[in-house]
PDB file of N, CA and C in Angstrom:
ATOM      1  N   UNK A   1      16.163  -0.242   4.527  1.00  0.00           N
ATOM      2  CA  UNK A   1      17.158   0.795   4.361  1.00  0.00           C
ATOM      3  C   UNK A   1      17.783   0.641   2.981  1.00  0.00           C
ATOM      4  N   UNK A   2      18.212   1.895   1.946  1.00  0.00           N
ATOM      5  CA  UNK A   2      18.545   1.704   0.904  1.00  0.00           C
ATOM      6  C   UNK A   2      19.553   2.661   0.724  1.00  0.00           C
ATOM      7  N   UNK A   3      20.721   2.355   0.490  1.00  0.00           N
ATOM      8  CA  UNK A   3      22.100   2.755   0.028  1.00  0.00           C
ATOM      9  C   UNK A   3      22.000   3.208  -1.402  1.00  0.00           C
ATOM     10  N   UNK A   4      22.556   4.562  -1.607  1.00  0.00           N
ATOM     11  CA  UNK A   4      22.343   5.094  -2.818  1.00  0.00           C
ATOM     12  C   UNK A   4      24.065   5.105  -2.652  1.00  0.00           C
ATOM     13  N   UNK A   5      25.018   4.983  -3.863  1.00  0.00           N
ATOM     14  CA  UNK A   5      26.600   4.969  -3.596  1.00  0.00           C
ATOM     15  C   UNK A   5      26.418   6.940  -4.528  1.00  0.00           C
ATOM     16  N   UNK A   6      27.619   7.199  -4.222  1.00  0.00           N
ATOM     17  CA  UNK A   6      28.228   8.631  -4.880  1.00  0.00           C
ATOM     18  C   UNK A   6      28.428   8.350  -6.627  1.00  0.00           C
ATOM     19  N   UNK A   7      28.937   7.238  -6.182  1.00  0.00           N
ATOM     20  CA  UNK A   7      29.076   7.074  -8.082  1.00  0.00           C
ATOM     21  C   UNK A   7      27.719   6.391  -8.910  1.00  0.00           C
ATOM     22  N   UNK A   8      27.552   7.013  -9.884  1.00  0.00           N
ATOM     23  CA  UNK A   8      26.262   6.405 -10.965  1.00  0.00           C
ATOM     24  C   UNK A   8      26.523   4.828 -11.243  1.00  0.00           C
ATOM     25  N   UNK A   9      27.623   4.352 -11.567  1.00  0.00           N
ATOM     26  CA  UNK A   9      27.986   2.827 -11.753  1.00  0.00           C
ATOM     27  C   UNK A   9      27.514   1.890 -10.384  1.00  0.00           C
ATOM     28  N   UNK A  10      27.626   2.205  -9.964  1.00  0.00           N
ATOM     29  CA  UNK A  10      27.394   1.637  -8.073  1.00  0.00           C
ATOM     30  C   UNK A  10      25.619   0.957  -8.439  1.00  0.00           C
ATOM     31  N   UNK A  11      25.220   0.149  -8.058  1.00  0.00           N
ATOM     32  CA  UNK A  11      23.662   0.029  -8.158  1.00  0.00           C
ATOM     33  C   UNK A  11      23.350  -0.039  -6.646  1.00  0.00           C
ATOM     34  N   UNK A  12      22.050   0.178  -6.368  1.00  0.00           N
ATOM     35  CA  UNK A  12      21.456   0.664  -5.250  1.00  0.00           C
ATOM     36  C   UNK A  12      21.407  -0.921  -4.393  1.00  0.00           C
ATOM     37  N   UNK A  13      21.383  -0.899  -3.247  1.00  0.00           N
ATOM     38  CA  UNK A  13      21.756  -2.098  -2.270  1.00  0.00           C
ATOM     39  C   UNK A  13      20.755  -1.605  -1.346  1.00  0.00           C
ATOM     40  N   UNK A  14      19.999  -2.581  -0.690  1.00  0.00           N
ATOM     41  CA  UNK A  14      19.099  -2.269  -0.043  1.00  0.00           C
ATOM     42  C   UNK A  14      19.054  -3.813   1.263  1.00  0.00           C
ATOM     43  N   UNK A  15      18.607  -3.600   2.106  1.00  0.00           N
ATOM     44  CA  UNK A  15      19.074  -4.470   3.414  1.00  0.00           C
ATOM     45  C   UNK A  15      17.419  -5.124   3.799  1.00  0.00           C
ATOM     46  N   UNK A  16      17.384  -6.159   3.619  1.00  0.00           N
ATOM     47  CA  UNK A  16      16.008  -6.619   3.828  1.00  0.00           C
ATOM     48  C   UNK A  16      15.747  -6.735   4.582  1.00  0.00           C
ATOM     49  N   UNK A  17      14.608  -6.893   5.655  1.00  0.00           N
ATOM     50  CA  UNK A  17      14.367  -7.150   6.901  1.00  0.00           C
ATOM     51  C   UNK A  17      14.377  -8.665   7.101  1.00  0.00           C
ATOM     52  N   UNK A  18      14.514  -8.989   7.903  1.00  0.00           N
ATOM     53  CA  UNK A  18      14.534 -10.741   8.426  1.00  0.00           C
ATOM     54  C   UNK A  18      12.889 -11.170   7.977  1.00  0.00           C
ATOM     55  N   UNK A  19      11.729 -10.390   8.100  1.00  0.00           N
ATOM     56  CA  UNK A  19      11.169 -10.774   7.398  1.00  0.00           C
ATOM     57  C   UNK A  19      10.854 -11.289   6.108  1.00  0.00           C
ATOM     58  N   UNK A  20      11.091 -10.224   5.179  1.00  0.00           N
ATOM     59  CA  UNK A  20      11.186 -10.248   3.624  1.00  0.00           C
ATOM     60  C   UNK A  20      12.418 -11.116   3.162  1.00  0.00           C
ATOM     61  N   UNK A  21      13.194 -11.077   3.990  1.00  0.00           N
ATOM     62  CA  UNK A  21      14.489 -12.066   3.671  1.00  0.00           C
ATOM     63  C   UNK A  21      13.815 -13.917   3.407  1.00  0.00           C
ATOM     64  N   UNK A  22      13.319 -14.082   4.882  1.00  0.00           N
ATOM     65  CA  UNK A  22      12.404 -15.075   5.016  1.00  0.00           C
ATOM     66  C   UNK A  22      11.650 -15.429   3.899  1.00  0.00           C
ATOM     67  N   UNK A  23      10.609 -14.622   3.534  1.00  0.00           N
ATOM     68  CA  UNK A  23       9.844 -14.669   2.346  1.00  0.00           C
ATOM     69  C   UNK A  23      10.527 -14.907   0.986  1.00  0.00           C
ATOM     70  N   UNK A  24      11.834 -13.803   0.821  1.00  0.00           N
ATOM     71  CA  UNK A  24      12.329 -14.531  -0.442  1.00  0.00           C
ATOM     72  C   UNK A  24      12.966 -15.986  -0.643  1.00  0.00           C
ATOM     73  N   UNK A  25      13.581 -16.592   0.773  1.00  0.00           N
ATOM     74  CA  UNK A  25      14.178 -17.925   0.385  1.00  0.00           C
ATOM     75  C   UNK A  25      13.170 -18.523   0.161  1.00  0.00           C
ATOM     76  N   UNK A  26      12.019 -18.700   1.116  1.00  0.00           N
ATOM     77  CA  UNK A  26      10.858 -19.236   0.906  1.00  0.00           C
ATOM     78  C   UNK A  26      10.220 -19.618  -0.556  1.00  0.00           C
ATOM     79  N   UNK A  27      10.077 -18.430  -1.147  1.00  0.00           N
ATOM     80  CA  UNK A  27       9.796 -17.699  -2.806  1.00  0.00           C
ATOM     81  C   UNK A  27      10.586 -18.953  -4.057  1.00  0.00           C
ATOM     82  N   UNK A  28      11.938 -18.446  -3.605  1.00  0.00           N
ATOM     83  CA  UNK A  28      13.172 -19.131  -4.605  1.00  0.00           C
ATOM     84  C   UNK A  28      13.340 -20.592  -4.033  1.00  0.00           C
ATOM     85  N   UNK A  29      12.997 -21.255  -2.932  1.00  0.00           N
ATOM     86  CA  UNK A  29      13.080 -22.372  -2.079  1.00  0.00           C
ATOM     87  C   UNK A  29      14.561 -22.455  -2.213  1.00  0.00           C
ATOM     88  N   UNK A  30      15.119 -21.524  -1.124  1.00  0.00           N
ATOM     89  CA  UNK A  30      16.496 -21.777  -0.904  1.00  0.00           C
ATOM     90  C   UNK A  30      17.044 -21.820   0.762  1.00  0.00           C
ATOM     91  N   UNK A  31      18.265 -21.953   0.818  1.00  0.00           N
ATOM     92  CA  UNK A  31      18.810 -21.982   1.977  1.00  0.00           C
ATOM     93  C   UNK A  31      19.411 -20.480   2.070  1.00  0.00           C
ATOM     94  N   UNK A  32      19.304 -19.867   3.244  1.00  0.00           N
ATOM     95  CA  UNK A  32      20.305 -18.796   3.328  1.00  0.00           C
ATOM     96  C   UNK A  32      21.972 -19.205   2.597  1.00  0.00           C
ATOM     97  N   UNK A  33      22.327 -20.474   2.914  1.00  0.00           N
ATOM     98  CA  UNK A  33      23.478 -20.659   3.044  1.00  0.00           C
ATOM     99  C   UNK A  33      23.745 -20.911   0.884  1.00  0.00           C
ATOM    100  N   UNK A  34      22.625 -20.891   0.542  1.00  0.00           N
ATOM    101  CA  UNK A  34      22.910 -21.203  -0.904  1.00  0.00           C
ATOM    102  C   UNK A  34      23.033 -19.835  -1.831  1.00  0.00           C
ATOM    103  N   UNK A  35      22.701 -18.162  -0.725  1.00  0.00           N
ATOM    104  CA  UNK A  35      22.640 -17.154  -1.323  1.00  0.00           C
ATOM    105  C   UNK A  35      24.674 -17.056  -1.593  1.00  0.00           C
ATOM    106  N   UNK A  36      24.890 -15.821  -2.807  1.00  0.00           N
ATOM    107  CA  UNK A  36      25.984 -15.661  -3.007  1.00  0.00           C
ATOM    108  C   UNK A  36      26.542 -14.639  -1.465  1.00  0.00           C
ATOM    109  N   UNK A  37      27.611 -14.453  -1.173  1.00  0.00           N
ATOM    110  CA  UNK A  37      28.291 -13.691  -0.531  1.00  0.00           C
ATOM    111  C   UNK A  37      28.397 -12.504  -0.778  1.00  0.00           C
ATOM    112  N   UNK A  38      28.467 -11.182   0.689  1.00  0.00           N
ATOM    113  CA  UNK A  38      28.452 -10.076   0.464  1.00  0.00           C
ATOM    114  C   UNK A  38      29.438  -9.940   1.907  1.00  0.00           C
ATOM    115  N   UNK A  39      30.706  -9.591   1.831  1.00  0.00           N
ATOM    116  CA  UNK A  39      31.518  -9.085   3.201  1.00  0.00           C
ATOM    117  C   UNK A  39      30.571  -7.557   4.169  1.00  0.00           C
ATOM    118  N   UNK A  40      30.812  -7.997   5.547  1.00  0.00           N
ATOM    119  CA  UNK A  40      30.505  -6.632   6.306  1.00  0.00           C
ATOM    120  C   UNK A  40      31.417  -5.508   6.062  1.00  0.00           C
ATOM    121  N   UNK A  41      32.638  -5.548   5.876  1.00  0.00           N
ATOM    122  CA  UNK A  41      33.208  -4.807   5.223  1.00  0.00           C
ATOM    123  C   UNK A  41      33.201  -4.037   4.336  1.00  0.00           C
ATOM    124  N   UNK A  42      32.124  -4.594   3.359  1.00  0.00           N
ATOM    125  CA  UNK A  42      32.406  -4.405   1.739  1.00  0.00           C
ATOM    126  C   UNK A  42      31.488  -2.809   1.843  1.00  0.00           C
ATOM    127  N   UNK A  43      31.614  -1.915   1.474  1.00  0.00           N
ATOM    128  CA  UNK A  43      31.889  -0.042   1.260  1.00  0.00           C
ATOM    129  C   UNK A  43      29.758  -0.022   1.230  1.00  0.00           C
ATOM    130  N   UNK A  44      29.181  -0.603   0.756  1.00  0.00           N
ATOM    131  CA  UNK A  44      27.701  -0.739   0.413  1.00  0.00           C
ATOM    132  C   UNK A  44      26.629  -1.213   1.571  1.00  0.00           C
ATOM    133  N   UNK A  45      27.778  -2.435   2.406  1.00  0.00           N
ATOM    134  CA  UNK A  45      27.483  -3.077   3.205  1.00  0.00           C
ATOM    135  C   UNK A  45      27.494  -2.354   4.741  1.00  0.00           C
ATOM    136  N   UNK A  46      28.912  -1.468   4.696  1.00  0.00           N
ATOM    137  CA  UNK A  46      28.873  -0.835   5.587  1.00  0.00           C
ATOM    138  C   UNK A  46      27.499   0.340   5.797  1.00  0.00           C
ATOM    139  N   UNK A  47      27.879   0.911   4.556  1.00  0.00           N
ATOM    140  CA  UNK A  47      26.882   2.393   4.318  1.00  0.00           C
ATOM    141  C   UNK A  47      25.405   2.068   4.944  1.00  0.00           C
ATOM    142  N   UNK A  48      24.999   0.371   4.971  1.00  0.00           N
ATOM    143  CA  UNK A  48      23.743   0.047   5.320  1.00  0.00           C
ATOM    144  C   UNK A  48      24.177  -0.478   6.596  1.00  0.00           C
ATOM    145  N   UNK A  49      24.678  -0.547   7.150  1.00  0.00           N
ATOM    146  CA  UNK A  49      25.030  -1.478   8.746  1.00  0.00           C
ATOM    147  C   UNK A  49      24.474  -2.670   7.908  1.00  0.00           C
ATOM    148  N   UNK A  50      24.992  -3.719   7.507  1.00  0.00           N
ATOM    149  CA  UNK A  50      24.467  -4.553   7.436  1.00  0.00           C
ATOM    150  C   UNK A  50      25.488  -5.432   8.398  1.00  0.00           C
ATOM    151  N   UNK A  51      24.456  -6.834   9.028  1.00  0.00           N
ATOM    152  CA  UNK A  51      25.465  -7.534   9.917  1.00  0.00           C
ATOM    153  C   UNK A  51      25.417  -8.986   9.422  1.00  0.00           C
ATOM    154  N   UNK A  52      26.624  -9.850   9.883  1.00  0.00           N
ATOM    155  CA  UNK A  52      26.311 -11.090   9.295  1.00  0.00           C
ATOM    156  C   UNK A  52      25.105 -11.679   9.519  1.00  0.00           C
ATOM    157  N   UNK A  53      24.549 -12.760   8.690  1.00  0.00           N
ATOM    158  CA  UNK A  53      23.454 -13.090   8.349  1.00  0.00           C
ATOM    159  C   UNK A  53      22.046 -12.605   7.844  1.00  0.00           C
ATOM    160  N   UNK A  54      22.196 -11.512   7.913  1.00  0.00           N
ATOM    161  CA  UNK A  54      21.330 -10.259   6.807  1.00  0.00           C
ATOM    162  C   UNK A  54      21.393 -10.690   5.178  1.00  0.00           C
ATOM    163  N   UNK A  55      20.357 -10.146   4.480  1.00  0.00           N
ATOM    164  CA  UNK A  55      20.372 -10.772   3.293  1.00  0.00           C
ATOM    165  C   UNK A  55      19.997  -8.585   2.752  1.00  0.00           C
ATOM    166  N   UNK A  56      21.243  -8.380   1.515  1.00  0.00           N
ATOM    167  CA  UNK A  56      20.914  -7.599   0.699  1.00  0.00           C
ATOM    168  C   UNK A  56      20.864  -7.507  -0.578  1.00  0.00           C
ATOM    169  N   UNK A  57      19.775  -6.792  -1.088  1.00  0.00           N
ATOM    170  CA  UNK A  57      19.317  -6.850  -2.597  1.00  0.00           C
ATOM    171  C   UNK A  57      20.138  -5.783  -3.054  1.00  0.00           C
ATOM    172  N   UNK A  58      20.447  -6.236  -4.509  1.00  0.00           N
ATOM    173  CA  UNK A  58      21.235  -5.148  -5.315  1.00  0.00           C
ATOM    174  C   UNK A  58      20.391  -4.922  -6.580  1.00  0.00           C
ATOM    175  N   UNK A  59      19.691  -4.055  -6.620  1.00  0.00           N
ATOM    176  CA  UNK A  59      19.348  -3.592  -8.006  1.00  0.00           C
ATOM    177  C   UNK A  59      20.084  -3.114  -9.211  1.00  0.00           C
ATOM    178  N   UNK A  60      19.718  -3.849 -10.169  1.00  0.00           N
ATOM    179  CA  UNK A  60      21.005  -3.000 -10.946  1.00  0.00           C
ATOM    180  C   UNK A  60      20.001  -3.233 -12.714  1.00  0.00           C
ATOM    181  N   UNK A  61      20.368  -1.946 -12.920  1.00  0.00           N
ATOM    182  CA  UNK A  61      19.878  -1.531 -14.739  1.00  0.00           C
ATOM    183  C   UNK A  61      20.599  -2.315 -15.534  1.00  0.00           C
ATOM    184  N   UNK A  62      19.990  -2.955 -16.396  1.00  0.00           N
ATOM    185  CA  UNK A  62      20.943  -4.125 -17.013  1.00  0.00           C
ATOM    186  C   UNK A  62      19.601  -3.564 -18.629  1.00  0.00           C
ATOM    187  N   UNK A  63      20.335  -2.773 -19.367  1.00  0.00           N
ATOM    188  CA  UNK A  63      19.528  -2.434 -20.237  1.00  0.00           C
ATOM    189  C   UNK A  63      18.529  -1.639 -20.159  1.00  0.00           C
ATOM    190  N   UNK A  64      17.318  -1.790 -20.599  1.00  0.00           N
ATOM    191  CA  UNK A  64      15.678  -1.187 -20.445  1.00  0.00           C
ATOM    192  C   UNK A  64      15.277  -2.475 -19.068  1.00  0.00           C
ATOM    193  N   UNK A  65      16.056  -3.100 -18.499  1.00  0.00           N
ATOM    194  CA  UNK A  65      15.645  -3.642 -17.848  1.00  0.00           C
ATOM    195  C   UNK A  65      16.363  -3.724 -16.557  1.00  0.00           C
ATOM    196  N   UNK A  66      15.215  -3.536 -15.110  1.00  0.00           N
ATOM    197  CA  UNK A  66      15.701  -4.286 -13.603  1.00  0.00           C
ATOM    198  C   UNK A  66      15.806  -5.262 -13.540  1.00  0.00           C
ATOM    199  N   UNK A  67      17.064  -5.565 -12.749  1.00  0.00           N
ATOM    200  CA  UNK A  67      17.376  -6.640 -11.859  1.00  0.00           C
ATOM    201  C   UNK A  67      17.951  -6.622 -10.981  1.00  0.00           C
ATOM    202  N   UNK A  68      17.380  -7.971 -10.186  1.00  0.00           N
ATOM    203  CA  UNK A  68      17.449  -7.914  -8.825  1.00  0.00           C
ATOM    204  C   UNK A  68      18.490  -9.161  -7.993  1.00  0.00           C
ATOM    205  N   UNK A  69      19.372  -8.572  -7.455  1.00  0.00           N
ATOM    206  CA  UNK A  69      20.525 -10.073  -6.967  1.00  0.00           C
ATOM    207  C   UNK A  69      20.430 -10.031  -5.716  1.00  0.00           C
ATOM    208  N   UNK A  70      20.496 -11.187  -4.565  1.00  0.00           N
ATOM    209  CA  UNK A  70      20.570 -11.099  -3.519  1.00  0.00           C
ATOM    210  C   UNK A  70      21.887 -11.822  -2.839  1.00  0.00           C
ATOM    211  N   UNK A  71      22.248 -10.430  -1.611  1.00  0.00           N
ATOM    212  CA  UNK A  71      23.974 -11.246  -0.912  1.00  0.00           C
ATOM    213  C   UNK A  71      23.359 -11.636   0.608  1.00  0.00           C
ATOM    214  N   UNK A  72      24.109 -12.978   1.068  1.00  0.00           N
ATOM    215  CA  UNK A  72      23.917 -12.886   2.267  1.00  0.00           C
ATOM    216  C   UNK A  72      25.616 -12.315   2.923  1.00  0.00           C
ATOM    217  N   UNK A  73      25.039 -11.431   3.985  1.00  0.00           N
ATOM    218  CA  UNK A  73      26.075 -10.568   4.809  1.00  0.00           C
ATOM    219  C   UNK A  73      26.743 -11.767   5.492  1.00  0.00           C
ATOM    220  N   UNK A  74      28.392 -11.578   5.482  1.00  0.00           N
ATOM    221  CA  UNK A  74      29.192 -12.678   5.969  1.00  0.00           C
ATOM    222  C   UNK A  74      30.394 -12.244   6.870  1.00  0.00           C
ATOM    223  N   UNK A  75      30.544 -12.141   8.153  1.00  0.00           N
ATOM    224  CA  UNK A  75      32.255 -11.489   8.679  1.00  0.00           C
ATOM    225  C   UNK A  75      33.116 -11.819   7.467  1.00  0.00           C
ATOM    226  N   UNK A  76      33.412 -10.657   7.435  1.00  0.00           N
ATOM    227  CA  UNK A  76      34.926 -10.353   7.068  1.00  0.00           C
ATOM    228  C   UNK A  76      35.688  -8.793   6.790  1.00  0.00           C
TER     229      UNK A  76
END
């Protein structure tokens, strides 16, 4: 699922499946618990249902160039 926000500044947030989530810690050899934080609350998070322990990607234009950050979903 991919969240497009109303405003152009906003970058696109997208909700990984528990699969692909899997695969990326795997990838980066990390812990869920070592990804940065993203609240259920937070306006992007909602727009995607995301629930705690979900992992979402944020794309964002950083120049002529993509990039890609990942939050793990946390109550609050």
């Amino acid at each position: 699922m991919t969240s497009k926000s109303d405003h152009e500044l906003v970058p696109v947030h997208e909700l990984l499946s528990d699969k692909e989530a899997k695969a990326l810690l795997q990838k980066l050899n990390l812990n869920i618990d070592n990804l940065p934080k993203i609240f259920e609350s937070d306006a992007q998070a909602v727009k995607l249902g995301a629930k705690a322990g979900q992992v979402v990607k944020i794309n964002r234009r950083e120049g002529k160039r993509d990039t890609s950050y990942y939050r793990v979903v946390v109550e609050g």
